[in-house]
C-alpha atoms as a PDB file:
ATOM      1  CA  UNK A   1       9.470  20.205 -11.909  1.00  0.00           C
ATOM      2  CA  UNK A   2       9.608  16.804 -13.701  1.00  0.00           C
ATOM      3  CA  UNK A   3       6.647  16.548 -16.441  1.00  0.00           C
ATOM      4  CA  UNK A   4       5.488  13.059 -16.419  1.00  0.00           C
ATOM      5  CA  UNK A   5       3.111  11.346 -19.501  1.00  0.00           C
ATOM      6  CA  UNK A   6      -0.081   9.647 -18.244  1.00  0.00           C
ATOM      7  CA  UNK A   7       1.377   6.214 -19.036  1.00  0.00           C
ATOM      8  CA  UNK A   8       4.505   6.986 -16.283  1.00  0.00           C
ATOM      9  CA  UNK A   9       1.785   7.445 -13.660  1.00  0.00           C
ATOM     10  CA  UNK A  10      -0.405   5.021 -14.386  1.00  0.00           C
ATOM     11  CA  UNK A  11       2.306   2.706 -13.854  1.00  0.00           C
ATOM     12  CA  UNK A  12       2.888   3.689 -10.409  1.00  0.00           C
ATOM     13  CA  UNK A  13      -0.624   3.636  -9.521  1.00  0.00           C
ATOM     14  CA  UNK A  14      -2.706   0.908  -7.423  1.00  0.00           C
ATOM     15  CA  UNK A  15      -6.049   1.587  -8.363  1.00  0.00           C
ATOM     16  CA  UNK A  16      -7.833   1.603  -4.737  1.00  0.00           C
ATOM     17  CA  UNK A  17     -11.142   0.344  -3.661  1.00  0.00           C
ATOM     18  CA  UNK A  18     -11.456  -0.230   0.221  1.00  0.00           C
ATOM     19  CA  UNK A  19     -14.672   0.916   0.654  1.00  0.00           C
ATOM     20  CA  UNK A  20     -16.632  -1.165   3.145  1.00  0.00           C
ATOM     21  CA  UNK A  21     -19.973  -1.345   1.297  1.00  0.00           C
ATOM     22  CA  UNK A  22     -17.933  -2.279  -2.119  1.00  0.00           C
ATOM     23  CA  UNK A  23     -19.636  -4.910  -4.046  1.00  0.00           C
ATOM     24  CA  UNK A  24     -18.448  -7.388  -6.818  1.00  0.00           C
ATOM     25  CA  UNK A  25     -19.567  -5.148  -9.673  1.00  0.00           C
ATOM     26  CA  UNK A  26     -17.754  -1.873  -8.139  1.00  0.00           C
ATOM     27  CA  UNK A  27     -14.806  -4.365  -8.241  1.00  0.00           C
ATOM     28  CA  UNK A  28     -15.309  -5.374 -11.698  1.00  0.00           C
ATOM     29  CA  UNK A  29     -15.285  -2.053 -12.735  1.00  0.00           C
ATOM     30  CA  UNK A  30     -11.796  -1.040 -10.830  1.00  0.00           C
ATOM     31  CA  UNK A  31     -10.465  -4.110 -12.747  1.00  0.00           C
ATOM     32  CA  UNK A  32     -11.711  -2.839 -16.071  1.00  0.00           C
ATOM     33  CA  UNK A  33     -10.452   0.684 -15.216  1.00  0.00           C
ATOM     34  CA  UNK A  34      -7.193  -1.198 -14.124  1.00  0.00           C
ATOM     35  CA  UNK A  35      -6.694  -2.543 -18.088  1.00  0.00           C
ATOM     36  CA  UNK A  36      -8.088   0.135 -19.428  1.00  0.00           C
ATOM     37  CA  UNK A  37      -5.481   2.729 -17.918  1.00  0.00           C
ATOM     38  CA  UNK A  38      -2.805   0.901 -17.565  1.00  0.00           C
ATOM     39  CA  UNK A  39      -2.456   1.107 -13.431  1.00  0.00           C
ATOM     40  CA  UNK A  40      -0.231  -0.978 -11.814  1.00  0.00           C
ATOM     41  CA  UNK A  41      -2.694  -3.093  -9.209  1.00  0.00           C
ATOM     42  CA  UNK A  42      -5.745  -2.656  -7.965  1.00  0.00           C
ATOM     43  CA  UNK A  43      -5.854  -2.824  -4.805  1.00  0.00           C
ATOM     44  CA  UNK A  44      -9.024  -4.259  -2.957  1.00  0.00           C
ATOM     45  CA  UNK A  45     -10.115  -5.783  -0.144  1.00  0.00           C
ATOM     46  CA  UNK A  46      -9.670  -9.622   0.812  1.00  0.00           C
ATOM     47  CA  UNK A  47     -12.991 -11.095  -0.204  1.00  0.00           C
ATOM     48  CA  UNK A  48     -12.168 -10.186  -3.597  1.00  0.00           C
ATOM     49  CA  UNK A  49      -9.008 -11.099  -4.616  1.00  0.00           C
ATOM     50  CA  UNK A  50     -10.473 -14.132  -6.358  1.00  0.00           C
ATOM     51  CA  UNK A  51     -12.621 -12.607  -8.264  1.00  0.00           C
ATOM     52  CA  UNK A  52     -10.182 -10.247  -9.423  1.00  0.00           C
ATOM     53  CA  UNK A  53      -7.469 -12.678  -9.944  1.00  0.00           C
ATOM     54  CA  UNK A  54      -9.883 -14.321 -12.362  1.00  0.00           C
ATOM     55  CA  UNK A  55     -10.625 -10.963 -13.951  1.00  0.00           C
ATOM     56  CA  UNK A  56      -7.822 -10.018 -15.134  1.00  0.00           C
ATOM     57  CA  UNK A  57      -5.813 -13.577 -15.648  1.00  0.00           C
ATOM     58  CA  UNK A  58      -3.471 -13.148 -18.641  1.00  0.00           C
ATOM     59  CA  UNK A  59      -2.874  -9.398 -17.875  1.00  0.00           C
ATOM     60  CA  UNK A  60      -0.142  -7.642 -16.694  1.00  0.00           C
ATOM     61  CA  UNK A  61      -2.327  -5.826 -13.604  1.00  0.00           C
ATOM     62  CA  UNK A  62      -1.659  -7.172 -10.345  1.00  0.00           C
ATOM     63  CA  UNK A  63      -4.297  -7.888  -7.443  1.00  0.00           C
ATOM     64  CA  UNK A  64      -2.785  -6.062  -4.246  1.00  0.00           C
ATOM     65  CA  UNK A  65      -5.429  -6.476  -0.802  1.00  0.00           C
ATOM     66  CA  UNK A  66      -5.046  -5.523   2.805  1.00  0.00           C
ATOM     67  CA  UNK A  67      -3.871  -7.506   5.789  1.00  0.00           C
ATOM     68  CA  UNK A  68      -4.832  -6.434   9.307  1.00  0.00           C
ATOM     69  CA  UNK A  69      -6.853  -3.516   7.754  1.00  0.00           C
ATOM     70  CA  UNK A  70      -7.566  -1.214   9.134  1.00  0.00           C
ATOM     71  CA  UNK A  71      -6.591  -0.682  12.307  1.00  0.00           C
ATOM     72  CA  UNK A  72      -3.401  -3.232  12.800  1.00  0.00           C
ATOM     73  CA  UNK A  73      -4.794  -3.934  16.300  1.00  0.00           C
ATOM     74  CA  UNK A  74      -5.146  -7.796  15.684  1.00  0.00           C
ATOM     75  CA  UNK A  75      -3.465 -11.119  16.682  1.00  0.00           C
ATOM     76  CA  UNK A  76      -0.130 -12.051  15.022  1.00  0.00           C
ATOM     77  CA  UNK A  77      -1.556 -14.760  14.153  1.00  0.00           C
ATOM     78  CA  UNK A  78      -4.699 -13.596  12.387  1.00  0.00           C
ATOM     79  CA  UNK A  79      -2.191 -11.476  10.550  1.00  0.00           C
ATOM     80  CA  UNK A  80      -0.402 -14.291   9.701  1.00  0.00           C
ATOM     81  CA  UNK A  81      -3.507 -16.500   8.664  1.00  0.00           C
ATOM     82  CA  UNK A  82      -5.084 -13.600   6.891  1.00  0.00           C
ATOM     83  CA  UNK A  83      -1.956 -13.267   4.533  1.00  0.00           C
ATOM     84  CA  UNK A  84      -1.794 -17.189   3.679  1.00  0.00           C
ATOM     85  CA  UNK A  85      -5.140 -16.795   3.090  1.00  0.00           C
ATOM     86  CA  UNK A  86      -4.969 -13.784   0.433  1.00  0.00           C
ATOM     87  CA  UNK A  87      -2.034 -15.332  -1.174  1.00  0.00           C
ATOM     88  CA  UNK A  88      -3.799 -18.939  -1.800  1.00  0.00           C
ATOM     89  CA  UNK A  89      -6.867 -16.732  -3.253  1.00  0.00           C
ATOM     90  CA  UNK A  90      -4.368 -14.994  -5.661  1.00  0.00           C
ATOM     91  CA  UNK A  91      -2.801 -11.840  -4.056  1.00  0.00           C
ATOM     92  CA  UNK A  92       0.664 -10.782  -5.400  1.00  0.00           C
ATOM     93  CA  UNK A  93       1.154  -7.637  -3.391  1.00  0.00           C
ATOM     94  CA  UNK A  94      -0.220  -7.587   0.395  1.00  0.00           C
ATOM     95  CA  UNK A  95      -0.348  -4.206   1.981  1.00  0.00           C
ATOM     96  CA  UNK A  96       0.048  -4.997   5.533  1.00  0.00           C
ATOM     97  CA  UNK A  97      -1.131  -2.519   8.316  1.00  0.00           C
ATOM     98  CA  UNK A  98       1.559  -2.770  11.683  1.00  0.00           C
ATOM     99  CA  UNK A  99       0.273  -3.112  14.964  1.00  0.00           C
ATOM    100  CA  UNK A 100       0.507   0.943  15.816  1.00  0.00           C
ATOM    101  CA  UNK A 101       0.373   0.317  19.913  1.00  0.00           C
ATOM    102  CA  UNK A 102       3.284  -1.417  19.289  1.00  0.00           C
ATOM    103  CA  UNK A 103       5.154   1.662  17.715  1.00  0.00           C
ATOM    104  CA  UNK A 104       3.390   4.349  20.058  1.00  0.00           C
ATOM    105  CA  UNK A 105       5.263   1.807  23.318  1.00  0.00           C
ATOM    106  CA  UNK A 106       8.095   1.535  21.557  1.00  0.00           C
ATOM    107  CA  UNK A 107       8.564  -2.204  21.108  1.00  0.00           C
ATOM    108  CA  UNK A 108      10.429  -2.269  18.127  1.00  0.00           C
ATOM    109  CA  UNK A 109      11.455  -5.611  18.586  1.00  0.00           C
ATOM    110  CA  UNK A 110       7.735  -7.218  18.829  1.00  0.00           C
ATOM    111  CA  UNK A 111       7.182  -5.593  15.814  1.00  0.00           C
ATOM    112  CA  UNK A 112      10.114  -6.790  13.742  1.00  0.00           C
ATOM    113  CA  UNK A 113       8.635 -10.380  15.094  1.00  0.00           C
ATOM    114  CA  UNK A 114       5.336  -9.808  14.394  1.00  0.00           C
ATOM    115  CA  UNK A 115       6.221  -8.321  10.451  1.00  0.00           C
ATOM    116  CA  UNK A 116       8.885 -11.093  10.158  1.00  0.00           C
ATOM    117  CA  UNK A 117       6.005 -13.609  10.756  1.00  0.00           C
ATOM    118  CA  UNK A 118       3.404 -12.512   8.206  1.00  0.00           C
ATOM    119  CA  UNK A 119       6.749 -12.209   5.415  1.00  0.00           C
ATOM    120  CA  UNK A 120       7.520 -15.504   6.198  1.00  0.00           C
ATOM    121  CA  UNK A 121       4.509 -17.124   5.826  1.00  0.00           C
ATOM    122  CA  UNK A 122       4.184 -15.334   2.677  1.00  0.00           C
ATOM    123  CA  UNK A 123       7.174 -15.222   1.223  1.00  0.00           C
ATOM    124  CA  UNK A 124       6.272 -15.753  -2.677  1.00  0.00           C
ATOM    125  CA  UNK A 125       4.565 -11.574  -2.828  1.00  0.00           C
ATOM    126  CA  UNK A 126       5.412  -8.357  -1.937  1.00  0.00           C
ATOM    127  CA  UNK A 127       4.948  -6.946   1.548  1.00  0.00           C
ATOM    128  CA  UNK A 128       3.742  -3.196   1.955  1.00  0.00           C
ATOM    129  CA  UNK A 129       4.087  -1.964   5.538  1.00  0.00           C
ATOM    130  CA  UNK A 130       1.637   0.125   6.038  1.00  0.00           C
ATOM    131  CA  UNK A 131       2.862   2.669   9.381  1.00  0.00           C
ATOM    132  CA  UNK A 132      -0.198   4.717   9.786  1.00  0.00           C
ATOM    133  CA  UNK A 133       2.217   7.576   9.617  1.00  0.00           C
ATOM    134  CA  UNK A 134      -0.776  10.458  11.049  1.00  0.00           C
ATOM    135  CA  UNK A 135      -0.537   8.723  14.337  1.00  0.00           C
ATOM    136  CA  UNK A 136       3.415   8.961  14.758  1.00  0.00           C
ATOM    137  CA  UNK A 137       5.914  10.911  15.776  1.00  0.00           C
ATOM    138  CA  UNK A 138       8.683  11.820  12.953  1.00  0.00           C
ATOM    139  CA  UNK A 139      11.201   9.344  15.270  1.00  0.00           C
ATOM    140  CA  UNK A 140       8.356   6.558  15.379  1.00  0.00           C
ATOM    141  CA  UNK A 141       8.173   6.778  11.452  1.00  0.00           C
ATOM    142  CA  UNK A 142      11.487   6.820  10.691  1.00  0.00           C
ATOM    143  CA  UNK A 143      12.028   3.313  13.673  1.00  0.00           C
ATOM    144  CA  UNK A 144       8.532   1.543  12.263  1.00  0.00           C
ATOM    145  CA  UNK A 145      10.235   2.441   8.454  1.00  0.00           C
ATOM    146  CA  UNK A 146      13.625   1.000  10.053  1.00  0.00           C
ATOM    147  CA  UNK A 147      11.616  -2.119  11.739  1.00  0.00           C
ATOM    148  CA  UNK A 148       9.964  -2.965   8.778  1.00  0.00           C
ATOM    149  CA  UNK A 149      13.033  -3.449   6.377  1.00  0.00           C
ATOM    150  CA  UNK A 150      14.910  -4.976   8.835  1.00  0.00           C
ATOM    151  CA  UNK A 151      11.921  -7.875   9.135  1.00  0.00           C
ATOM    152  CA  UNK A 152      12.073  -7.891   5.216  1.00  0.00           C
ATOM    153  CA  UNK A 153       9.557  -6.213   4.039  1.00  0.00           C
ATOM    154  CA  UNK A 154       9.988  -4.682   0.342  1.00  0.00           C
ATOM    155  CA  UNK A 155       7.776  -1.607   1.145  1.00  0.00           C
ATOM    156  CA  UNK A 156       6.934   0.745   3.153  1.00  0.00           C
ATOM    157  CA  UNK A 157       3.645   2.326   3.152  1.00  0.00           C
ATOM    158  CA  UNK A 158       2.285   6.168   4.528  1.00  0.00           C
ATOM    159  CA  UNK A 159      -1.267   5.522   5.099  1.00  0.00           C
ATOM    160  CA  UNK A 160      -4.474   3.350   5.065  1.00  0.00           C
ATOM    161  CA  UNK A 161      -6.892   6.155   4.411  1.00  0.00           C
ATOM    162  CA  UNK A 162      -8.795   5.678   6.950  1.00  0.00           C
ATOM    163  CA  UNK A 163      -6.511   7.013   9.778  1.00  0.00           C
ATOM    164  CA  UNK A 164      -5.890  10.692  11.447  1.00  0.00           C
ATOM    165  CA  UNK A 165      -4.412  12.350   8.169  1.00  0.00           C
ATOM    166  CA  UNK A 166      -2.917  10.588   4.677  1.00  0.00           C
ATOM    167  CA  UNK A 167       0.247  11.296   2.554  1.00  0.00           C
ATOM    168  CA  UNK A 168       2.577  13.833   3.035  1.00  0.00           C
ATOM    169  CA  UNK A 169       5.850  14.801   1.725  1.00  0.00           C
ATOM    170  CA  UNK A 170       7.470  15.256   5.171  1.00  0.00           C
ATOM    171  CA  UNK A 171       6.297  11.410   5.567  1.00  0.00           C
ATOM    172  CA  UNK A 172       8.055  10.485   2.358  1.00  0.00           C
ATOM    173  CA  UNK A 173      11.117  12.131   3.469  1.00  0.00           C
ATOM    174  CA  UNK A 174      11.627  10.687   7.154  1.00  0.00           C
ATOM    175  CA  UNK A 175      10.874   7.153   5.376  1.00  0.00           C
ATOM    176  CA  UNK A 176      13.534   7.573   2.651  1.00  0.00           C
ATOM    177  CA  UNK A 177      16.102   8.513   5.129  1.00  0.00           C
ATOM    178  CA  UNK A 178      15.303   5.796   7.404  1.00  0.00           C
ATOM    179  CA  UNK A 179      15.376   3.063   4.806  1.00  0.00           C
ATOM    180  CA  UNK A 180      18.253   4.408   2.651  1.00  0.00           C
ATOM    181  CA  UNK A 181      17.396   2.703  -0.518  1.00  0.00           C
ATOM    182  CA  UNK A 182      16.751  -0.636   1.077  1.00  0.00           C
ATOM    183  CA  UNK A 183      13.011  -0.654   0.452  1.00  0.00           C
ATOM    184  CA  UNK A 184      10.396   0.926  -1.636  1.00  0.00           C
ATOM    185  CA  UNK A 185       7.497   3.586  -0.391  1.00  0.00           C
ATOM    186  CA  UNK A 186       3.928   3.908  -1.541  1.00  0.00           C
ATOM    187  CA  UNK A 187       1.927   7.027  -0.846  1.00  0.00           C
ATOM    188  CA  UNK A 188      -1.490   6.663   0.247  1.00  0.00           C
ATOM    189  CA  UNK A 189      -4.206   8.412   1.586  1.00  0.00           C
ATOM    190  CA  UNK A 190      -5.987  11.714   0.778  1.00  0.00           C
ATOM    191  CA  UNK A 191      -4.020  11.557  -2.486  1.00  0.00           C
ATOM    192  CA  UNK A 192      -6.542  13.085  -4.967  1.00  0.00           C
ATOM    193  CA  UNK A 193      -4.659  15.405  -7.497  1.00  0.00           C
ATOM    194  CA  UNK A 194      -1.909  15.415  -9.712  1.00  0.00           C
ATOM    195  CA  UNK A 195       0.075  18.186  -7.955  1.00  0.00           C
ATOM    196  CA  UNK A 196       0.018  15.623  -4.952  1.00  0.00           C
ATOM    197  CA  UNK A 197       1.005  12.868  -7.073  1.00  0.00           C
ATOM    198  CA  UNK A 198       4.286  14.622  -8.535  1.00  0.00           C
ATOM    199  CA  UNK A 199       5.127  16.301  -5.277  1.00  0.00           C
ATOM    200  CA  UNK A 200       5.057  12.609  -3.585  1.00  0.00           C
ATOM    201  CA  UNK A 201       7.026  10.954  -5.885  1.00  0.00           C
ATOM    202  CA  UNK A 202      10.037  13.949  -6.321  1.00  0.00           C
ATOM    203  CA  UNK A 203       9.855  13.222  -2.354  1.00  0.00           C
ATOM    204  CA  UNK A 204      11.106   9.842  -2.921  1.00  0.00           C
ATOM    205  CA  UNK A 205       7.488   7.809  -3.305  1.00  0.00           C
ATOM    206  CA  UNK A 206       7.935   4.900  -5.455  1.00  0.00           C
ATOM    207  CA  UNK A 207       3.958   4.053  -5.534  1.00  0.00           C
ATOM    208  CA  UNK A 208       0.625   5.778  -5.559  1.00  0.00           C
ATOM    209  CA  UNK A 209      -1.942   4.261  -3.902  1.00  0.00           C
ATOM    210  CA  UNK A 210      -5.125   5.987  -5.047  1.00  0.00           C
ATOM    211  CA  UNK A 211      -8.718   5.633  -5.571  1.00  0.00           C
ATOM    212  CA  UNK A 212      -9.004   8.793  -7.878  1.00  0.00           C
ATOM    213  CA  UNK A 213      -6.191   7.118 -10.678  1.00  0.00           C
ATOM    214  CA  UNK A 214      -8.499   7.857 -13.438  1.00  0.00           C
ATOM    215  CA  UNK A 215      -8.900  11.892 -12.836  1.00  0.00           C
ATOM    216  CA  UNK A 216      -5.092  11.875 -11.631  1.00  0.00           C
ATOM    217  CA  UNK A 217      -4.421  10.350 -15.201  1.00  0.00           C
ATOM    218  CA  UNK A 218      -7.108  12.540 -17.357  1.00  0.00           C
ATOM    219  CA  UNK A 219      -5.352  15.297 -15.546  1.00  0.00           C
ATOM    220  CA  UNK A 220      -1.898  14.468 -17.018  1.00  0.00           C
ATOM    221  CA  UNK A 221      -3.348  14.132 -20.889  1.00  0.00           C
ATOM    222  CA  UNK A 222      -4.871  17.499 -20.183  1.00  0.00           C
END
């Protein structure tokens, strides 16, 4: 197994603060942490992104939020608004939860439309496709992965962490052979230890999304 420095993690890591009774100083803190560390984003929710953007202005961090989060189960068009919205306030990665009703009937092409929408409209930051893998089928995840590249999305994403069940390697494994190398995938969810960490990425994961980066990376310098 691969030994990886704390550095090499860190740089696949958005930092993670979703929590819905979050407040500007908890966010001020993730940013800190972010520079600090050495993560990759921090990834927060939309009310925020402002703040953060003028937190850490000059750095090399970037401010990732949610679109659609967390359910998926809105309009296109709030989608669409939502991610204008985050991008005008300073988001350079949106992590963008699909509408799972859609997958579970099978309408594959509604979905393309509705992803192809929200990339459009946005089409200056990277788009994370988040499948909410725990309610799928392995042939669901591996079409939603397939949907989502094919609407132009640079990512693919396991989990919100607030669904069924997070990250798994057998997730990470139906996406990468869906997508054959034509899009990223971020881990999320339930991802709390290093051991999880390293088995996700030798799966194929190409991001961590995380709100436990700083014991993951205190873990690594032993």
């Amino acid at each position: 197994m691969k030994k990886y420095l704390p550095d090499e993690i860190a740089r696949v890591i958005d930092h993670t603060l979703l929590r819905p009774d979050a407040v500007e100083d908890d966010v001020f803190r993730l940013c800190e942490e972010a520079l600090r560390y050495g993560f990759y984003s921090v990834c927060i929710s939309p009310v925020f992104v402002a703040k953060a953007r003028e937190f850490l202005r000059g750095s090399t961090v970037r401010v990732c939020t949610v679109v659609g989060f967390p359910t998926g189960a809105v309009l296109t068009s709030v989608k669409v608004y939502e991610a204008i919205e985050a991008v005008l306030h300073g988001a350079d990665e949106l992590d963008i939860v699909m509408n799972i009703g859609m997958a579970k009937m099978g309408r594959w092409n509604d979905l393309k439309r509705e992803i192809e929408s929200i990339v459009m409209a946005s089409s200056k930051v990277v788009h994370k496709i988040i499948l909410e893998t725990g309610c799928l089928q392995d042939e669901e995840i591996k079409k939603a992965s397939q949907s989502a590249v094919e609407a132009g999305a640079e990512f693919i994403k396991t989990s919100t962490g607030f669904g069924p069940r997070g990250a798994t390697v057998r997730d990470i494994e139906l996406m990468r052979e869906a997508v054959s190398g034509r899009a990223a995938i971020k881990a999320a969810g339930g991802i709390k230890t290093l051991d999880q960490v390293v088995s996700l990425l030798q799966a194929g994961a190409d991001r961590i999304g995380t709100s436990s980066g700083i014991k993951i990376i205190k873990t690594v310098a032993g």
